[in-house]
Protein backbone atom coordinates (compact mmCIF):
# COMPACT_ATOMS: atom_id res chain seq x y z
CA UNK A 1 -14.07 149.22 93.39
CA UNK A 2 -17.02 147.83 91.78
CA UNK A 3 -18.75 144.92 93.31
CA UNK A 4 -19.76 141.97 91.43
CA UNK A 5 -23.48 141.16 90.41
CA UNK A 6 -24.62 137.61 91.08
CA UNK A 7 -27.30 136.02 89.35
CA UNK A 8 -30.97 136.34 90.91
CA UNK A 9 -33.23 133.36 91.84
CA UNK A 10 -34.74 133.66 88.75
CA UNK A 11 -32.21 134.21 86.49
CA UNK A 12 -30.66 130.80 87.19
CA UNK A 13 -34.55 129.37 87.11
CA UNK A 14 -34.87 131.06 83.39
CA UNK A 15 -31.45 129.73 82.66
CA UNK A 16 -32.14 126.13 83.67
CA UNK A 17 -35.79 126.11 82.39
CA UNK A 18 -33.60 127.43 78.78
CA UNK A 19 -31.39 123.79 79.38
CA UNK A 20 -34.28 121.52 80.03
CA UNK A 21 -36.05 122.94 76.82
CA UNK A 22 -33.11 122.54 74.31
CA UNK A 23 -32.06 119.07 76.40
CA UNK A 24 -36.28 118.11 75.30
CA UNK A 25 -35.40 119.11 72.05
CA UNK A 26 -32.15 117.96 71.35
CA UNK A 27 -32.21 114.36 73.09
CA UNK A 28 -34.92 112.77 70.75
CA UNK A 29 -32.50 114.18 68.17
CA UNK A 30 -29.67 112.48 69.07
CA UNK A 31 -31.55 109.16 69.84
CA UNK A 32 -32.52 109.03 66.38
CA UNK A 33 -29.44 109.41 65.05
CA UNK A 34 -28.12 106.63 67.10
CA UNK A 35 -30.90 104.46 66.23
CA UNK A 36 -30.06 105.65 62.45
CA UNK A 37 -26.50 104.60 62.44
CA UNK A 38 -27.68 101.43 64.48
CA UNK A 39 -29.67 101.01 61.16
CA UNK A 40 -26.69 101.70 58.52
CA UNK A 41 -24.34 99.24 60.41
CA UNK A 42 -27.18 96.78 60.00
CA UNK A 43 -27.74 96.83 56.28
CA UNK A 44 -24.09 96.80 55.80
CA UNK A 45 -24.13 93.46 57.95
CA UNK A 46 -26.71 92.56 55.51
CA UNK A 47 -24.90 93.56 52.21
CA UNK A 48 -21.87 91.45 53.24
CA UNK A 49 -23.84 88.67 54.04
CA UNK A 50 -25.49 88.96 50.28
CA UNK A 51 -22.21 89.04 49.25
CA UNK A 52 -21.25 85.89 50.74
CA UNK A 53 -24.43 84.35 49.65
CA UNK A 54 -23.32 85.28 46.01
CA UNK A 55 -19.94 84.12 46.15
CA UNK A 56 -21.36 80.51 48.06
CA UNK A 57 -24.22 79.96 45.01
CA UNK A 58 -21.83 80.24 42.77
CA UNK A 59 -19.55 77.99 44.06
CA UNK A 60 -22.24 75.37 44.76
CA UNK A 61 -24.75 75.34 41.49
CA UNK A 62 -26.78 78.12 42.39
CA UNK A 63 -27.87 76.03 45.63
CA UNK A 64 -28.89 77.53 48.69
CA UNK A 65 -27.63 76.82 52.43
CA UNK A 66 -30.12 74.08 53.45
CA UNK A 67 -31.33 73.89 56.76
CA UNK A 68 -34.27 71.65 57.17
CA UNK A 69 -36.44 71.16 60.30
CA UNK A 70 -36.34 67.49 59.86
CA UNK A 71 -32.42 66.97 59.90
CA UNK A 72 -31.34 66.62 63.94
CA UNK A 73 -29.27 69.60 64.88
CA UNK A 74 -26.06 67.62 65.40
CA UNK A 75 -26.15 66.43 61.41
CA UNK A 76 -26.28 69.92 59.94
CA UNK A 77 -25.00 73.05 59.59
CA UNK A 78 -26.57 76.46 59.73
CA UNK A 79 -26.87 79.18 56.89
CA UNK A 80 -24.22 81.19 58.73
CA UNK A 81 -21.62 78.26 58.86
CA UNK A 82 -21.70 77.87 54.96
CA UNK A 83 -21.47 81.57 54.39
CA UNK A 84 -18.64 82.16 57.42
CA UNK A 85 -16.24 81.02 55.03
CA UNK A 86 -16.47 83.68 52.33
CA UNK A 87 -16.57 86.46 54.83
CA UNK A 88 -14.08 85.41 57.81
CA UNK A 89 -15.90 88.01 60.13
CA UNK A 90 -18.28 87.22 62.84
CA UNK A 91 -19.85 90.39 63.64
CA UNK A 92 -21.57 90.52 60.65
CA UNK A 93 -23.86 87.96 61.63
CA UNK A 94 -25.17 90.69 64.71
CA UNK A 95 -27.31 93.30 64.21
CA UNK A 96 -26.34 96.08 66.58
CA UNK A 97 -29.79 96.92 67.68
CA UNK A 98 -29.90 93.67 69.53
CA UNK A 99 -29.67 94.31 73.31
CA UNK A 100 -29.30 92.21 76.39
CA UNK A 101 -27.29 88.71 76.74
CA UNK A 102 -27.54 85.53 74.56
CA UNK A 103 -29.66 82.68 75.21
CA UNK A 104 -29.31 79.29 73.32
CA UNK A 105 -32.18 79.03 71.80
CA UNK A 106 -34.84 82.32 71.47
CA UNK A 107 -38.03 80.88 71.69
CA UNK A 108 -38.63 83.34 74.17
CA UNK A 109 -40.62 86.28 73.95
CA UNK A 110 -38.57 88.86 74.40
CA UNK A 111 -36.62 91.63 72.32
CA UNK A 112 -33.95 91.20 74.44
CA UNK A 113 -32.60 87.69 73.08
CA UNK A 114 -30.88 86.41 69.79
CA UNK A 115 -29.76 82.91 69.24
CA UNK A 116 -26.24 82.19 71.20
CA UNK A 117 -24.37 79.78 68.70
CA UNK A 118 -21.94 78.74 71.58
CA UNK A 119 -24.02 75.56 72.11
CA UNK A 120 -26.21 72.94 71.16
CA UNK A 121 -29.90 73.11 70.77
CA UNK A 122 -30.50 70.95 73.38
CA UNK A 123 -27.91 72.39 75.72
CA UNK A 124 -25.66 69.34 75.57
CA UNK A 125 -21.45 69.28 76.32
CA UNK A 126 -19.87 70.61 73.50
CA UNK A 127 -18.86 67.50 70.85
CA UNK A 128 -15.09 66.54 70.15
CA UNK A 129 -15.58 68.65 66.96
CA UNK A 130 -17.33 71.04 66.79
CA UNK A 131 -17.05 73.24 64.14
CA UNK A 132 -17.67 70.00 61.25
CA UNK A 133 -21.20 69.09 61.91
CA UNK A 134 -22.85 70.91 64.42
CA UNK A 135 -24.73 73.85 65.11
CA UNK A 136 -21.97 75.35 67.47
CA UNK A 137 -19.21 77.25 66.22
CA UNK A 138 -16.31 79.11 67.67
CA UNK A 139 -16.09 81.46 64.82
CA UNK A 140 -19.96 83.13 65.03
CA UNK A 141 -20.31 83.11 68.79
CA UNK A 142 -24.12 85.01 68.34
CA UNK A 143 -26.46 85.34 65.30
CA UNK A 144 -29.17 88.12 65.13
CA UNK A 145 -30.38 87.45 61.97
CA UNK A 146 -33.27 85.06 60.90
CA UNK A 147 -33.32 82.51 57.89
CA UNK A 148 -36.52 81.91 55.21
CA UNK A 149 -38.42 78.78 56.31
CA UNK A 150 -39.45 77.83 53.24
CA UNK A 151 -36.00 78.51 50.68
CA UNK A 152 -33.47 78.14 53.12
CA UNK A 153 -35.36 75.89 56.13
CA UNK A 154 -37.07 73.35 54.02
CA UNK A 155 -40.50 73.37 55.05
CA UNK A 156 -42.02 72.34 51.80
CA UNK A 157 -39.97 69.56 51.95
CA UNK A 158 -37.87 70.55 49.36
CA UNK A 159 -33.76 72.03 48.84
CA UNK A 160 -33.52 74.60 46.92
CA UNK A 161 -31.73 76.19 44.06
CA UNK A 162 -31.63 80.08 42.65
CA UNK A 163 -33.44 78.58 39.57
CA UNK A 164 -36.27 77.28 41.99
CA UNK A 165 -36.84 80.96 42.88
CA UNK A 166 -39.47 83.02 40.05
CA UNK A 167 -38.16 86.53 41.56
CA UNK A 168 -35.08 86.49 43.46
CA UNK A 169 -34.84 90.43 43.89
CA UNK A 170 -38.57 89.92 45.95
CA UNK A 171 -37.38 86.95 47.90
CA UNK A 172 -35.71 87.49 51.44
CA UNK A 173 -33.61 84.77 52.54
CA UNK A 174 -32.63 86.20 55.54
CA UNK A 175 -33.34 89.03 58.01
CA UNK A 176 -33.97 91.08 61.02
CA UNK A 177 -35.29 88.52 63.95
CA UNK A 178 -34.20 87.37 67.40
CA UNK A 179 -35.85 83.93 66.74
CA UNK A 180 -33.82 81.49 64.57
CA UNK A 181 -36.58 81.08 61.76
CA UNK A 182 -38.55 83.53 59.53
CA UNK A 183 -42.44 82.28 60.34
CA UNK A 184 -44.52 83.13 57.18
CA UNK A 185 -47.84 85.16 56.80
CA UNK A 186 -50.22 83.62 54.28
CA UNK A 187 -52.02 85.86 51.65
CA UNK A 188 -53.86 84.95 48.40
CA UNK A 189 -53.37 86.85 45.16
CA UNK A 190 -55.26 86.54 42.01
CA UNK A 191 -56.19 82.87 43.09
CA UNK A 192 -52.37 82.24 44.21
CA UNK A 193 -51.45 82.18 47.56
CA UNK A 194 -47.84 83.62 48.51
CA UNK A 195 -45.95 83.61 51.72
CA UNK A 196 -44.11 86.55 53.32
CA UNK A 197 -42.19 87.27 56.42
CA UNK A 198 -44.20 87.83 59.53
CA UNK A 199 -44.71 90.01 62.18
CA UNK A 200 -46.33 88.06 65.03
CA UNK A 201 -48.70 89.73 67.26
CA UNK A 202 -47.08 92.32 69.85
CA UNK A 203 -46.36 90.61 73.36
CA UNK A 204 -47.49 86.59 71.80
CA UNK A 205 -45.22 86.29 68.74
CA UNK A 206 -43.62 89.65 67.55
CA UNK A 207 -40.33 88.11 68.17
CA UNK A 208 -40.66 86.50 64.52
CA UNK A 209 -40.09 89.75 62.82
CA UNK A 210 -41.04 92.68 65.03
CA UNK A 211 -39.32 95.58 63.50
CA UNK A 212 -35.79 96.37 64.83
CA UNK A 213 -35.05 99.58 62.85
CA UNK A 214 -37.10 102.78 63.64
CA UNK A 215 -40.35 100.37 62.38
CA UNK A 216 -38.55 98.76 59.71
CA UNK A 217 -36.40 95.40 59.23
CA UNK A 218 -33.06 94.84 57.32
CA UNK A 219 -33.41 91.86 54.69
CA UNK A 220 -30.96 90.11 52.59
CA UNK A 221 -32.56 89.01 49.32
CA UNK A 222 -31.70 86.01 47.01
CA UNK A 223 -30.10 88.57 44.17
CA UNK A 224 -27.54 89.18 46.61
CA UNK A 225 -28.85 93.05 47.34
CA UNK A 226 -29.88 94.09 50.82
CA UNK A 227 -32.74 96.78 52.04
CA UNK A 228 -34.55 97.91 54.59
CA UNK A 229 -38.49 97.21 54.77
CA UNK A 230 -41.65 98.30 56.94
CA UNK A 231 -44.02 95.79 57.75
CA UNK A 232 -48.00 96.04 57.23
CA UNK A 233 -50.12 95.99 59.57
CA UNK A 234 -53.12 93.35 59.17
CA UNK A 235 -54.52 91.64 62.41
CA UNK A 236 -56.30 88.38 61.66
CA UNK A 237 -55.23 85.74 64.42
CA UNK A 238 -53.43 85.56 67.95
CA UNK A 239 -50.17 84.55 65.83
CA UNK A 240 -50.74 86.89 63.16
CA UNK A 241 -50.34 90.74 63.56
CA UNK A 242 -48.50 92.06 60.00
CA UNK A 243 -46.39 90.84 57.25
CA UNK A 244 -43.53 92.31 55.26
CA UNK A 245 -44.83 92.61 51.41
CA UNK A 246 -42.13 93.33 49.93
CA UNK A 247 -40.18 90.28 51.53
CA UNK A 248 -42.05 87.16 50.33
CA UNK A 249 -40.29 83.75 51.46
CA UNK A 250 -40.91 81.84 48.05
């Protein structure tokens, strides 16, 4: 009867050395595939949500959700409460790359927060109804997703309309960001200046539009169409650290 070999010391060392090398290998791999279909989900969030944005212009004009810094919290209603309507599905207003819990308001910074709908701005009890007038909404419990200052928050003082818009397949009205608003970067062109999205500077601002998606951010632009963009680069203040320029805000 023949006995049975068992594996030497360092057989089983060359076998698990053989495991740790293809686990090296294969890990990264897999991460990035995640992070990849973390990505698609996100820019089919987006598409629906240019959907809705198509279907709510043309029902109102060719206006644009309107949500002003001026106007008190508990007399208006966010971008996603005008579009909820045409899409009757909350998670597209959360990017799955967004970790951690919910906090009501994201002024933070941290990468680990997105704007928790469930409640006022100012914390206060929940109003008698609120789902008419308020930014709290039973329907959207979170939003990851950031809205264009200027177009869609106002801060030219102005509401505004599709025909106010000179390129509407260059203008993002919404995108990537755990902070409710877009922030702008500044940059002259042939004697014109233009705003775009920004990236605020890494561990001061970045939560304006650091890049969620394998260094790249998923926009919804005023045409409707969604896309995926990288930011540049440019360092030139505490608050500024890059800009997207492909997403201007106006």
């Amino acid at each position: 009867m023949k006995s049975r070999r068992a594996f030497t010391l360092i057989e089983l060392l060359v076998v698990i050395a053989i495991i740790a090398i293809l686990a090296a290998i294969l890990f990264p791999v897999f991460a990035t595939a995640r992070e990849r279909g973390k990505m698609a989900a996100c820019l089919s969030n987006c598409k629906q949500i240019g959907l809705a944005l198509n279907n709510y212009t043309e029902d109102y004009d060719g206006g644009l959700p309107y949500n002003p810094y001026s106007a008190s919290p508990l007399r208006t209603r966010l971008w996603f409460h005008c579009l909820f309507p045409y899409t009757r599905n909350a998670q597209i207003f959360q990017c799955p790359s967004h970790k951690g819990k919910p906090s009501s308001y994201t002024g933070k910074i941290s990468s680990e927060e997105f704007y928790y709908t469930g409640w006022t701005l100012s914390n206060a009890a929940i109003p008698a109804h609120p789902d008419v007038n308020t930014w709290y909404t039973k329907e959207v419990p979170f939003l990851g997703y950031a809205f264009n200052e200027i177009a869609i928050g106002g801060i030219d003082g102005k509401r505004h309309t599709l025909k106010d818009l000179k390129d509407v397949s260059s203008i993002a009205l919404f995108g990537d960001g755990i902070y409710l608003y877009s922030m702008w970067y500044p940059l002259v062109e042939n004697g014109r200046t233009y705003y775009y999205w920004n990236w605020g500077k890494p561990g001061v601002q970045d939560y304006w539009g650091k890049p969620q998606h394998m260094g790249a951010n998923t926009f919804v632009y005023a045409d409707g169409h969604a896309a995926s963009s990288k930011p540049v680069k440019r360092e030139i203040s505490d608050s500024q650290y890059g800009y997207y320029p492909k997403c201007r805000l106006l």
